[in-house]
N, C-alpha and C. Protein backbone atom coordinates (compact mmCIF):
# COMPACT_ATOMS: atom_id res chain seq x y z
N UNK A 1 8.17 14.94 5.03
CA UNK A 1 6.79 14.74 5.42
C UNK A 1 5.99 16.01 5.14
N UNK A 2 4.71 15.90 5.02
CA UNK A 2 3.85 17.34 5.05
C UNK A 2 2.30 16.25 5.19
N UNK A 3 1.79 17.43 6.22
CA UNK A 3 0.43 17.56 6.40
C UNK A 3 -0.36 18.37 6.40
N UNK A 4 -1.67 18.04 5.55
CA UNK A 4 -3.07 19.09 5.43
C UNK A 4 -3.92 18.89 5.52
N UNK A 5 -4.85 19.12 5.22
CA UNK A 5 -6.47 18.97 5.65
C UNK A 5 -6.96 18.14 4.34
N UNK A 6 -6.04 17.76 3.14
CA UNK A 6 -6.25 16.92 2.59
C UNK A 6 -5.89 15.72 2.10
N UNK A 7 -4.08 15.60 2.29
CA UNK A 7 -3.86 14.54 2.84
C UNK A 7 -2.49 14.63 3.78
N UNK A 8 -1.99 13.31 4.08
CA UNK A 8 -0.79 13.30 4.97
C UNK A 8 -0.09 12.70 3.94
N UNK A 9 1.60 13.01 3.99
CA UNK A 9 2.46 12.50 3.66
C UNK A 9 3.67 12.10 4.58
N UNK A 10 4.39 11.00 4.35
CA UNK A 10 5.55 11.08 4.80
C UNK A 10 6.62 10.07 3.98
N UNK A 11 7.77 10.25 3.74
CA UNK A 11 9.47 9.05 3.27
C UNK A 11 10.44 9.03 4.51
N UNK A 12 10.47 7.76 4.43
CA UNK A 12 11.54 7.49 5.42
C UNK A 12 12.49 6.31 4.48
N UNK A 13 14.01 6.39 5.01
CA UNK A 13 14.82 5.62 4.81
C UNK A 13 14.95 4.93 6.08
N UNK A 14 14.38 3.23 5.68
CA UNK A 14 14.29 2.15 6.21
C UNK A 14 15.50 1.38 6.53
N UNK A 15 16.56 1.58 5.44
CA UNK A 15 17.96 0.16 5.55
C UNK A 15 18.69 0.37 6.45
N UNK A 16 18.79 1.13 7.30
CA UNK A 16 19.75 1.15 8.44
C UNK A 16 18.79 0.05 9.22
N UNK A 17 17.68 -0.20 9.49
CA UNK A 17 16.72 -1.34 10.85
C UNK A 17 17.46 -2.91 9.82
N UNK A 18 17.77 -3.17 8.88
CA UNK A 18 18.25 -4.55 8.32
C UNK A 18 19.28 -4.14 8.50
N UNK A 19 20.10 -3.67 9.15
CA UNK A 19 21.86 -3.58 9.04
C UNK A 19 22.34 -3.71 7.72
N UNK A 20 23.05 -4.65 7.04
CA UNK A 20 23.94 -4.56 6.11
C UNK A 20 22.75 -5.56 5.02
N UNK A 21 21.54 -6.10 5.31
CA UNK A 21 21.11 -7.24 4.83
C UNK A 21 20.64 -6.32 3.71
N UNK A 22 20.12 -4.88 3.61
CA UNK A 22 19.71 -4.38 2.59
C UNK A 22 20.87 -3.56 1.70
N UNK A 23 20.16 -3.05 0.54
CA UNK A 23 21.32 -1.80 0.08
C UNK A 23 20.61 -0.69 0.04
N UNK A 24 19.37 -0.78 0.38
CA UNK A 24 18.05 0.37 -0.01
C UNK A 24 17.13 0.00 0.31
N UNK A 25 16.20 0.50 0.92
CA UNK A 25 14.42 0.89 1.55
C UNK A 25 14.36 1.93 1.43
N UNK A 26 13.13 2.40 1.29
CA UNK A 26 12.40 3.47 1.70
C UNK A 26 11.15 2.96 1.55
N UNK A 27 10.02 4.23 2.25
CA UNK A 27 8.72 3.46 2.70
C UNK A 27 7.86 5.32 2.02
N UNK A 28 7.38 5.16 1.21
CA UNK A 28 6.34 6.36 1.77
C UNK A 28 4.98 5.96 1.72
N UNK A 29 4.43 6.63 2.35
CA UNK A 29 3.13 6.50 2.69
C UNK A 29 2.08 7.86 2.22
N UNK A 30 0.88 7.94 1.29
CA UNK A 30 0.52 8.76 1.40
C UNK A 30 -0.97 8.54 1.83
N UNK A 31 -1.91 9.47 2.82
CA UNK A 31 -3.06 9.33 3.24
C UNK A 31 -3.96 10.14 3.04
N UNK A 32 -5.13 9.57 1.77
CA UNK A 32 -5.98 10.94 1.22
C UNK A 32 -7.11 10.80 2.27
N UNK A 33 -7.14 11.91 3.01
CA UNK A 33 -8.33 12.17 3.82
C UNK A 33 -9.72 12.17 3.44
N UNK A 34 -10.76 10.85 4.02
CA UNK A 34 -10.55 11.08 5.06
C UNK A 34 -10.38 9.21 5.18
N UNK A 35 -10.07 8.31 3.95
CA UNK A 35 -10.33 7.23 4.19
C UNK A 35 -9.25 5.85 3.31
N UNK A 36 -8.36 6.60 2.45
CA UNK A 36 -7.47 5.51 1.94
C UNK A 36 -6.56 6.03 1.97
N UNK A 37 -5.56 4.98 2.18
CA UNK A 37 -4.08 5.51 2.69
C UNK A 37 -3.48 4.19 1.83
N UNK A 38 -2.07 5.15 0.84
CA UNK A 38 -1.17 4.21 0.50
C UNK A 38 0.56 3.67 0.67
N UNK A 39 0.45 2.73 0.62
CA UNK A 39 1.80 2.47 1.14
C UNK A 39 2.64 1.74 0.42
N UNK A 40 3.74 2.35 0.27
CA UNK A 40 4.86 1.95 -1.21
C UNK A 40 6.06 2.29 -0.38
N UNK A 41 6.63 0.45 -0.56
CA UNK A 41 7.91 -0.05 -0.59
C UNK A 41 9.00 -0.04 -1.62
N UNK A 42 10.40 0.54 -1.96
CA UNK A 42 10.84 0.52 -2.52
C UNK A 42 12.47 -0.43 -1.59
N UNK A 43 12.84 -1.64 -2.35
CA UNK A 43 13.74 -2.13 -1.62
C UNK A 43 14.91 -2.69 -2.62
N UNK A 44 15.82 -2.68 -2.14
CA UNK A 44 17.10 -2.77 -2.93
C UNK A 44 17.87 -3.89 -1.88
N UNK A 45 17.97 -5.40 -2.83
CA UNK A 45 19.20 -6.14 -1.61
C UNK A 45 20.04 -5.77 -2.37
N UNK A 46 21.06 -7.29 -1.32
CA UNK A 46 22.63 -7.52 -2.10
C UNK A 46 22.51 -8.33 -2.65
N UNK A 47 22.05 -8.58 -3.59
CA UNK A 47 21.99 -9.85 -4.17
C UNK A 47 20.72 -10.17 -4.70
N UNK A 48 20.11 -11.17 -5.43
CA UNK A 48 18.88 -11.52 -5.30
C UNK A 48 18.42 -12.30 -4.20
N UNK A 49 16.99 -12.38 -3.56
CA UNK A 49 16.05 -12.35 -2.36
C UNK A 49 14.99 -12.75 -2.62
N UNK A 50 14.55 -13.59 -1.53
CA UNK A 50 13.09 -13.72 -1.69
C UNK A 50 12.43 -12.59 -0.68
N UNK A 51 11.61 -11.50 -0.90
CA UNK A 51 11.40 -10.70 0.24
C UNK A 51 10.26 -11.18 0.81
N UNK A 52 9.80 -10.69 2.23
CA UNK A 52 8.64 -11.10 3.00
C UNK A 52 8.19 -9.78 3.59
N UNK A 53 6.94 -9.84 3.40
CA UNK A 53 6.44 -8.27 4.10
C UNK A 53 5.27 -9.22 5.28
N UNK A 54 5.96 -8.24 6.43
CA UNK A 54 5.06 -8.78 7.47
C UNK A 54 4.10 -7.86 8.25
N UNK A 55 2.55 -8.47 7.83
CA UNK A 55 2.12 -7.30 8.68
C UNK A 55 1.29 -8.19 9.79
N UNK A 56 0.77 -7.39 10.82
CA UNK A 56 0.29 -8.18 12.20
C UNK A 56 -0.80 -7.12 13.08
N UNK A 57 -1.56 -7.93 13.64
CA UNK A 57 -2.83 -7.37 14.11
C UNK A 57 -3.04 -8.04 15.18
N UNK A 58 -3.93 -6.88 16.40
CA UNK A 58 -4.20 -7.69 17.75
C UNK A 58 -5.09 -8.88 17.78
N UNK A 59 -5.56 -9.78 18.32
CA UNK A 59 -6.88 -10.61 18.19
C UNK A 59 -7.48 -9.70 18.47
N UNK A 60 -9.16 -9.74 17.77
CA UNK A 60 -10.23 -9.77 18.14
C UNK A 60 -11.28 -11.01 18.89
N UNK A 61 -11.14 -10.56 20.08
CA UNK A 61 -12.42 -11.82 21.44
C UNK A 61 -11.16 -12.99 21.21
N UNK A 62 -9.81 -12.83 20.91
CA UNK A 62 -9.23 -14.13 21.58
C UNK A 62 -9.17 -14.92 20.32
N UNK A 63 -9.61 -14.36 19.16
CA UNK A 63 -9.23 -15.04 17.93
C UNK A 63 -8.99 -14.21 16.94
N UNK A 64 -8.06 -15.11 15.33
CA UNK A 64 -7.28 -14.38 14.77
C UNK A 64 -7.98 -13.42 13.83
N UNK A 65 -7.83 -11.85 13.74
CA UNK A 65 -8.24 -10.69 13.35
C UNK A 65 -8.18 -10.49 11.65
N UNK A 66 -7.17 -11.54 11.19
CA UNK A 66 -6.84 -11.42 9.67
C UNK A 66 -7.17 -12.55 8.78
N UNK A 67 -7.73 -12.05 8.07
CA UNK A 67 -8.21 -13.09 6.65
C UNK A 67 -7.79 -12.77 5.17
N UNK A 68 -7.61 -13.35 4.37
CA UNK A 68 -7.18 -13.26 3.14
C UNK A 68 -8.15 -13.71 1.79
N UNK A 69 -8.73 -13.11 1.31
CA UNK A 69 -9.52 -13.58 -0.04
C UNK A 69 -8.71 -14.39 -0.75
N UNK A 70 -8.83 -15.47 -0.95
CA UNK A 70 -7.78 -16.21 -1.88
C UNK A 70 -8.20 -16.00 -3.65
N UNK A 71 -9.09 -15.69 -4.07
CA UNK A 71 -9.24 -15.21 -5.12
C UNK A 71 -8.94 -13.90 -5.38
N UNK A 72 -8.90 -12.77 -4.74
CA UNK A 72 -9.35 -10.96 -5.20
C UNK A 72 -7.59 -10.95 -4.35
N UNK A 73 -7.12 -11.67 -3.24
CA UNK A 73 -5.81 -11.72 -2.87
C UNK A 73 -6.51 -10.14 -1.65
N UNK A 74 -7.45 -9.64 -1.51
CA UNK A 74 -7.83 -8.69 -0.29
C UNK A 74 -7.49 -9.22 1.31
N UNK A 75 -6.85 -8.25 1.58
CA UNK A 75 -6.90 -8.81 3.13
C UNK A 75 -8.01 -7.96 4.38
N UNK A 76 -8.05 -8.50 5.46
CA UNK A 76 -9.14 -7.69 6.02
C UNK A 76 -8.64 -7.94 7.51
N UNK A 77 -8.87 -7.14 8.25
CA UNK A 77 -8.37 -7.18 9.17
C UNK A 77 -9.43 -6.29 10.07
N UNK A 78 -10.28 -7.25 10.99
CA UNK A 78 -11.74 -7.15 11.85
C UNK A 78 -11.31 -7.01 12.89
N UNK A 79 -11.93 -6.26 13.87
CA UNK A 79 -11.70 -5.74 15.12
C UNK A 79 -13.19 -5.32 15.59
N UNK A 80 -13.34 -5.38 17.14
CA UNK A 80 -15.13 -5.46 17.36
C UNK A 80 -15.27 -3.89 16.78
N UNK A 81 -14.95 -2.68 16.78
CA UNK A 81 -15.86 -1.94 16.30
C UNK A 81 -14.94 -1.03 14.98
N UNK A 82 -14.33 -1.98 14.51
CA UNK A 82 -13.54 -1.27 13.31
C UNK A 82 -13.23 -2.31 12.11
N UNK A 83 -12.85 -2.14 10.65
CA UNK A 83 -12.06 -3.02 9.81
C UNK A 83 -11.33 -1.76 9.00
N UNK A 84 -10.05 -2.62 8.47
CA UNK A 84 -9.49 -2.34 7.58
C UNK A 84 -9.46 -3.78 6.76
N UNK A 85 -9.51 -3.01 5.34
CA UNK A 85 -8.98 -3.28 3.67
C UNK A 85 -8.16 -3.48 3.27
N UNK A 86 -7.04 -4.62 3.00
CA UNK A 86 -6.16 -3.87 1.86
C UNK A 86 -5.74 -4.59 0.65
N UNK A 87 -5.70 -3.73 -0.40
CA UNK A 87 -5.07 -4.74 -1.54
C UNK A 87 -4.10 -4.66 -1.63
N UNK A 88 -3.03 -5.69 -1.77
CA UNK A 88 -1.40 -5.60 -2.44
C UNK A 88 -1.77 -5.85 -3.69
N UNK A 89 -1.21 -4.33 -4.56
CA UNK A 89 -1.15 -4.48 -5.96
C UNK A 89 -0.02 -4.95 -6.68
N UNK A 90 1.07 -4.86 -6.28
CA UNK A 90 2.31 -5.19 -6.54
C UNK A 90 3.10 -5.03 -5.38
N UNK A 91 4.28 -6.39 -5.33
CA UNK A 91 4.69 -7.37 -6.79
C UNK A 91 3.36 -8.36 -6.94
N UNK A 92 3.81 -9.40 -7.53
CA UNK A 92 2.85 -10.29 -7.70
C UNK A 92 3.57 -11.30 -6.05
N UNK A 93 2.34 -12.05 -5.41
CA UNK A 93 2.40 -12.50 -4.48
C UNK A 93 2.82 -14.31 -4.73
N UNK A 94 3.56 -14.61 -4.13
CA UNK A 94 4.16 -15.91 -4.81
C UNK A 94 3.31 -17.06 -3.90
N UNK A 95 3.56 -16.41 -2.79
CA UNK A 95 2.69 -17.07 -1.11
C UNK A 95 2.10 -16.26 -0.14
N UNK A 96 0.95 -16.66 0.44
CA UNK A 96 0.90 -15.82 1.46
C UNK A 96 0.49 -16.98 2.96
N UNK A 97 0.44 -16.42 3.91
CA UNK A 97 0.14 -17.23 5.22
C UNK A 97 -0.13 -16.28 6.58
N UNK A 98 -1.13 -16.75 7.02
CA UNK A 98 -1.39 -16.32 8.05
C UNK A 98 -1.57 -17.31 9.45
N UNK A 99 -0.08 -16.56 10.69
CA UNK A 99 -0.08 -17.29 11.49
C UNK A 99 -0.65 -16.10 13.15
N UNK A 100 -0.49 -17.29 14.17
CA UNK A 100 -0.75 -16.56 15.26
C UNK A 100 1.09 -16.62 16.09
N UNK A 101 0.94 -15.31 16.83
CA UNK A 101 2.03 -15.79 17.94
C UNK A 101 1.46 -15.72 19.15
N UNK A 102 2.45 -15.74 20.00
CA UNK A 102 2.15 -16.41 21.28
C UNK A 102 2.07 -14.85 22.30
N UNK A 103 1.90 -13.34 21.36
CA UNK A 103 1.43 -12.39 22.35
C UNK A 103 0.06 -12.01 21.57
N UNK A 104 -1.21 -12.80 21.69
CA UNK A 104 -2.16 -12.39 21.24
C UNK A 104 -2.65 -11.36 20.06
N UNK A 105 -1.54 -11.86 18.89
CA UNK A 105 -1.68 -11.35 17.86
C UNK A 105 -1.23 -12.30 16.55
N UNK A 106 -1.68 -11.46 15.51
CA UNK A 106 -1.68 -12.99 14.44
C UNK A 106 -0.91 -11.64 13.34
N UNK A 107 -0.56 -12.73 12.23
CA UNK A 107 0.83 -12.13 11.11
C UNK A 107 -0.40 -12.80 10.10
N UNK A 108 0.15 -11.74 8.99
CA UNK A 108 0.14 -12.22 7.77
C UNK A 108 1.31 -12.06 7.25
N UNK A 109 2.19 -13.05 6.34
CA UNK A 109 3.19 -13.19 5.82
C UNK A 109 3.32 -12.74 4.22
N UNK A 110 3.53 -12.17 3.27
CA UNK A 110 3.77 -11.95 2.11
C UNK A 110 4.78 -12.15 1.74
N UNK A 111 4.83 -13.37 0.47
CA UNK A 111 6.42 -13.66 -0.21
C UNK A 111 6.40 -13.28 -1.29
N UNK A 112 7.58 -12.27 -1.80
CA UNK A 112 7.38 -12.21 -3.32
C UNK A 112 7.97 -13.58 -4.00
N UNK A 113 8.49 -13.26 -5.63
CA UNK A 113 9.13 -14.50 -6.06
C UNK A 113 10.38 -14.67 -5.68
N UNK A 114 11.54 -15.66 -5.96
CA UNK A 114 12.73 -15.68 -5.19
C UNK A 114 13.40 -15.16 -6.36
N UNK A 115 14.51 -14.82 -5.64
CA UNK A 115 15.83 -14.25 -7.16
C UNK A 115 15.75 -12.57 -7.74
N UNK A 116 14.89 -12.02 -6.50
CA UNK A 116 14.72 -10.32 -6.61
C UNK A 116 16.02 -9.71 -6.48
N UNK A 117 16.59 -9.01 -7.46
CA UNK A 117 17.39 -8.02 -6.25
C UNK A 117 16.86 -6.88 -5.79
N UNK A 118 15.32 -6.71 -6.67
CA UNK A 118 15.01 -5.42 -6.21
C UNK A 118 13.16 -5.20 -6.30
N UNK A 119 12.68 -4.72 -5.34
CA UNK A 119 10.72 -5.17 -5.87
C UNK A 119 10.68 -4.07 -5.57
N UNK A 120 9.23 -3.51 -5.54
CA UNK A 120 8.61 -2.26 -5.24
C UNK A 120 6.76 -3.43 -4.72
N UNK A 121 6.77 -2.88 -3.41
CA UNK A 121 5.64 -3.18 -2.64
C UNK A 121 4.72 -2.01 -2.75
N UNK A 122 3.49 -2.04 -2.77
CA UNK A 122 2.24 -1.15 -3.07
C UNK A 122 1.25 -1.87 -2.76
N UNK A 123 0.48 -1.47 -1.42
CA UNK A 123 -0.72 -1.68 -0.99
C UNK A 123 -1.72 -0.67 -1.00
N UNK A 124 -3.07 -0.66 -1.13
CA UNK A 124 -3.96 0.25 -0.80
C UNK A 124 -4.71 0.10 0.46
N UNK A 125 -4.93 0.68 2.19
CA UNK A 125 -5.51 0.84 2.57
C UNK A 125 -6.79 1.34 2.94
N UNK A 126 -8.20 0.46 3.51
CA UNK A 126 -8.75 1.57 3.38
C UNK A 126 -9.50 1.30 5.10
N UNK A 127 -9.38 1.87 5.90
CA UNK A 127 -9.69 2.14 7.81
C UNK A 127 -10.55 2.53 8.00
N UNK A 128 -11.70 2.06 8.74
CA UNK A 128 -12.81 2.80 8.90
C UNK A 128 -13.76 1.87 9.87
N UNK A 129 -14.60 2.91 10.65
CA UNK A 129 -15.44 2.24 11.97
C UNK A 129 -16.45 1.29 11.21
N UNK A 130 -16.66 0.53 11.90
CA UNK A 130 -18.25 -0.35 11.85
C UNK A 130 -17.35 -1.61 11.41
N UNK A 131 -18.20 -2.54 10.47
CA UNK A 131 -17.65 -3.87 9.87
C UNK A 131 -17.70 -3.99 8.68
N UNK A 132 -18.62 -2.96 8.11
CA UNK A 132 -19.52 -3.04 6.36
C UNK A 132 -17.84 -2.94 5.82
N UNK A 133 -18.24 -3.97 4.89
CA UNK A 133 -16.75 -4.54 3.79
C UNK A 133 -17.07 -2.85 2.54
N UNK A 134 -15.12 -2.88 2.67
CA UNK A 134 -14.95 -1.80 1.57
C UNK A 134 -15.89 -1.94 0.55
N UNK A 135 -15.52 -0.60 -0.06
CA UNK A 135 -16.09 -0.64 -1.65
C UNK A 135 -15.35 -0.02 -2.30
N UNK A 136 -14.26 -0.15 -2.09
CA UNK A 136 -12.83 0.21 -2.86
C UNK A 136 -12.70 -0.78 -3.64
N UNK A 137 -12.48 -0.22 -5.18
CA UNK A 137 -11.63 -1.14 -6.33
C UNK A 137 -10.70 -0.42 -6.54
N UNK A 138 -9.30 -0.86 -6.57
CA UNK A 138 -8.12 -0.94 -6.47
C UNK A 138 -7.62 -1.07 -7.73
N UNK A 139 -6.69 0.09 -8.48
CA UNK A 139 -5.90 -1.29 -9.85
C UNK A 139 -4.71 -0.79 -10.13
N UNK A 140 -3.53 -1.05 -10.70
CA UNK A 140 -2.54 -0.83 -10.92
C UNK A 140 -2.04 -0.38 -11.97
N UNK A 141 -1.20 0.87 -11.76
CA UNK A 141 -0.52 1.94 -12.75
C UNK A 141 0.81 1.52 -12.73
N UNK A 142 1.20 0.31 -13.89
CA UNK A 142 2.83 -0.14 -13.79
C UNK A 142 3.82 0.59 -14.92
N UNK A 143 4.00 1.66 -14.80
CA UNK A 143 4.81 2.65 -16.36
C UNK A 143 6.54 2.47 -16.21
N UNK A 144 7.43 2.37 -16.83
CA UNK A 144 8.82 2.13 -17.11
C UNK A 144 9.32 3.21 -15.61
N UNK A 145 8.67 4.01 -15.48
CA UNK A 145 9.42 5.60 -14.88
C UNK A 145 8.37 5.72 -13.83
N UNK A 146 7.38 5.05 -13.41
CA UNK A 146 6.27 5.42 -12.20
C UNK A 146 5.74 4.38 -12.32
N UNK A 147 5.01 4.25 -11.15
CA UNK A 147 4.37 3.10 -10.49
C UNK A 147 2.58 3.67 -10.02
N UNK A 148 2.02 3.69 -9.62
CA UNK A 148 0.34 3.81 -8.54
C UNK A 148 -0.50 3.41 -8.62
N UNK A 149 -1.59 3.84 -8.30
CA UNK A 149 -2.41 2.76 -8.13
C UNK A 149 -3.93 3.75 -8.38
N UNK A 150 -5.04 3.58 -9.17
CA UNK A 150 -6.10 3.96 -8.90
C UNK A 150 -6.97 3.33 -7.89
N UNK A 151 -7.80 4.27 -7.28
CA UNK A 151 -8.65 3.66 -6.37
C UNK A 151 -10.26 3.89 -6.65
N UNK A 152 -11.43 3.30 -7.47
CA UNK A 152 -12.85 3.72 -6.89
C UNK A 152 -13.50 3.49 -5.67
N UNK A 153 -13.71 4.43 -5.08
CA UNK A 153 -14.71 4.10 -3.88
C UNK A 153 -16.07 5.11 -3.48
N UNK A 154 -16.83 4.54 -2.56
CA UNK A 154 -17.69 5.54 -2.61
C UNK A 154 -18.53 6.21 -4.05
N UNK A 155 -18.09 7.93 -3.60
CA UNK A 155 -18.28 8.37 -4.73
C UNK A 155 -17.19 9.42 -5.40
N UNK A 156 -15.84 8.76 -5.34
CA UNK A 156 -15.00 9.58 -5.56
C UNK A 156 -13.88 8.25 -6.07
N UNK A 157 -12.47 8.69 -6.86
CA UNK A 157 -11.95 8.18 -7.29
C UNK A 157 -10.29 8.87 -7.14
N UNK A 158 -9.24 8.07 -6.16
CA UNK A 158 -8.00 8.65 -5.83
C UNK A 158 -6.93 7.83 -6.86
N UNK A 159 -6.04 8.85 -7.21
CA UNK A 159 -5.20 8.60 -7.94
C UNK A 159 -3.75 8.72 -7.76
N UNK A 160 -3.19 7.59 -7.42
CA UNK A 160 -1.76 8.03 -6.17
C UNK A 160 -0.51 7.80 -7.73
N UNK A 161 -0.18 8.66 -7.48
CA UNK A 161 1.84 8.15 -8.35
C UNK A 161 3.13 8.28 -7.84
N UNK A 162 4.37 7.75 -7.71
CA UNK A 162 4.97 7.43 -7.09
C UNK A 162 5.84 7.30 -8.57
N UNK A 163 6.91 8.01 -8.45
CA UNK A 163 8.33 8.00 -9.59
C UNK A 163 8.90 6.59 -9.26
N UNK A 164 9.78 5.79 -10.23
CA UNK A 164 10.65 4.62 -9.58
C UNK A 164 11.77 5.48 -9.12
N UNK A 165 12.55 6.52 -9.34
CA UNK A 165 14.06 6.28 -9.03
C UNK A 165 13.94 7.91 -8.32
N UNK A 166 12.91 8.27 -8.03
CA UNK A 166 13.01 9.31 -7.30
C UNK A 166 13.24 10.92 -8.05
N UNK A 167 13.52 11.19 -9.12
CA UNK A 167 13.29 12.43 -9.91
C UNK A 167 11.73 12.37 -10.48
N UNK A 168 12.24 13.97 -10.41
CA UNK A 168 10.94 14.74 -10.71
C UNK A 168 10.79 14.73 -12.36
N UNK A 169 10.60 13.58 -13.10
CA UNK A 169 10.19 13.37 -14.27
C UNK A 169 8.97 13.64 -14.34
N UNK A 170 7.96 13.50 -15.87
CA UNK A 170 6.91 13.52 -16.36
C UNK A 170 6.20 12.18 -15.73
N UNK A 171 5.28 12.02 -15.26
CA UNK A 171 4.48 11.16 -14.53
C UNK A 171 3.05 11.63 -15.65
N UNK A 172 2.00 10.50 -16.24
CA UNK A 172 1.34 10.58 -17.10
C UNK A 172 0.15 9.28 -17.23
N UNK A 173 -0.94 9.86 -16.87
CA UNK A 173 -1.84 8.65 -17.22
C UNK A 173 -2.86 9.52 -18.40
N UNK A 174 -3.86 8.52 -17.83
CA UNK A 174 -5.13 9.60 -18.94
C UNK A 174 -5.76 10.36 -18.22
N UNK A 175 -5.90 10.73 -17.04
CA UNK A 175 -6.50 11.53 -16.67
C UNK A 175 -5.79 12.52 -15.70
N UNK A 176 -4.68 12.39 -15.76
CA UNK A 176 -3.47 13.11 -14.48
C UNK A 176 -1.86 12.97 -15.47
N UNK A 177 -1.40 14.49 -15.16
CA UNK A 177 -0.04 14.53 -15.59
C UNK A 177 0.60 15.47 -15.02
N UNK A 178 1.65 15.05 -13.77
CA UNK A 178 2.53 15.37 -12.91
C UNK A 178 3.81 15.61 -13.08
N UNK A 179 4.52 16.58 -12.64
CA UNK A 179 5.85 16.77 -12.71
C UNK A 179 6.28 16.79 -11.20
N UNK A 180 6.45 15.56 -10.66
CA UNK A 180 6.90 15.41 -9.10
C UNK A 180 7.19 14.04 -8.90
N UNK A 181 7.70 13.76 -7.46
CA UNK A 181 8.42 12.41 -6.96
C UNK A 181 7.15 11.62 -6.66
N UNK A 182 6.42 12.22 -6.46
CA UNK A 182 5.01 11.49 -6.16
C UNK A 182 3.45 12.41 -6.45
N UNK A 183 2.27 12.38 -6.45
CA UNK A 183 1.39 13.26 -6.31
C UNK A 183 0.01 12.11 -6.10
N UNK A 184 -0.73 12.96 -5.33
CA UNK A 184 -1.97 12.31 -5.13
C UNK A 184 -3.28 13.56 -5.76
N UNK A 185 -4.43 12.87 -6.12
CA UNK A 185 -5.23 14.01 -6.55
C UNK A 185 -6.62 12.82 -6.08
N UNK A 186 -7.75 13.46 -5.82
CA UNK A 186 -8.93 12.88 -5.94
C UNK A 186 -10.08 13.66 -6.82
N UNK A 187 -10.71 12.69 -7.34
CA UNK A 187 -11.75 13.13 -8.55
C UNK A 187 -12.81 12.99 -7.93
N UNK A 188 -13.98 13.84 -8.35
CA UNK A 188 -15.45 13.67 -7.96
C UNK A 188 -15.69 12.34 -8.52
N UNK A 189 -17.35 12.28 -8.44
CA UNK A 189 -17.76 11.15 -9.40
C UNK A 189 -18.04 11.48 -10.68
N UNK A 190 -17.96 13.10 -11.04
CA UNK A 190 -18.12 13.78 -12.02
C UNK A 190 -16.78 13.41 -13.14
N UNK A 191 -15.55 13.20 -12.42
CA UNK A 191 -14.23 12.85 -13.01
C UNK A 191 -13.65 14.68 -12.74
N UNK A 192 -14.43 14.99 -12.19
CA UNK A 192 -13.55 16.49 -12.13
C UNK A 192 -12.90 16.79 -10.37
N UNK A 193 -11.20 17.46 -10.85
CA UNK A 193 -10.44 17.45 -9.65
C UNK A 193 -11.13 17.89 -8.08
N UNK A 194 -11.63 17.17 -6.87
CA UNK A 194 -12.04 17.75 -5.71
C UNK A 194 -10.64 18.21 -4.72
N UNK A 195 -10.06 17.04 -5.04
CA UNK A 195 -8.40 17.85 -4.12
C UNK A 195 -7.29 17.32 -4.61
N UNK A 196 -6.03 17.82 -4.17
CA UNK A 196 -4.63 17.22 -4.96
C UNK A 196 -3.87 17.67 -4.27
């Protein structure tokens, strides 16, 4: 883990909470201050799987807090004086559903396709007071050796990467080239580096 005044990081190894059902998780998360935070699943079964990512939210006034764009695939998640954003950029989403349970909170369900033995999950968050809908565009960096995701928002533009197998290889787009397991950088609107 490491934290700064420009962003937070942290990796954790997940497969010990599935007992024997996995062969590999890990989760990292990185959070560019002061407003998108990303989150990348890396999962390994025994076998091929259909995986399900479940995420869940309190009601808001006694009704359900989560909605799903069925076109843009955005989820949103309203609360009286807050929302969050998020896009799942990958995998591709086979199903999704949103239910309630019975302790005043509601699920959204994510299925990838069936017959995985192995996916990589990548969402972009973006948290913030009031209700006014993001203005984050979201898109996906899919390379043989790295995975991330660009983000526009505002007036700035974050650029997250994430290695597949965990060495510190050459990581390479057009505007960023890294030698690390992961790196985050944000651009002005100028396209020139403000933090990394």
């Amino acid at each position: 883990h490491m934290a700064s005044n420009i962003a937070d990081e942290v990796e954790g190894d997940l497969s010990s909470v599935y007992k024997d059902k996995l062969a590999g998780y890990t989760r990292s998360i990185i959070y560019m201050k002061p407003d998108i935070m990303f989150i990348l699943d890396r999962v390994r079964g025994n076998g091929g799987h259909e995986y399900d990512w479940l995420f869940h939210a309190e009601h808001t006034g006694g009704k359900n807090s989560i909605t799903r764009d069925n076109e843009t695939g955005r989820i949103t998640i309203t609360r009286s004086k807050s929302r969050l954003d998020m896009d799942v950029l990958a995998p591709d989403i086979a199903s999704a559903s949103i239910s309630d349970s019975d302790r005043n909170e509601s699920f959204i369900t994510l299925k990838s396709e069936k017959g995985l033995e192995e996916t990589t999950f990548l969402s972009v968050l973006n948290p913030r007071p009031g209700k006014k809908e993001s203005t984050m565009k979201s898109s996906l960096i899919d390379e043989d050796t790295f995975i991330g995701a660009i983000v526009n928002h505002e007036k700035a533009t974050d650029i997250v990467l994430f290695t597949r197998d965990g060495n510190t290889g050459g990581m390479k787009t057009e505007s960023l080239e890294a030698n690390a397991e992961r790196c985050a950088v944000r651009l002005d609107s100028r396209g020139k580096v403000e933090k990394a």
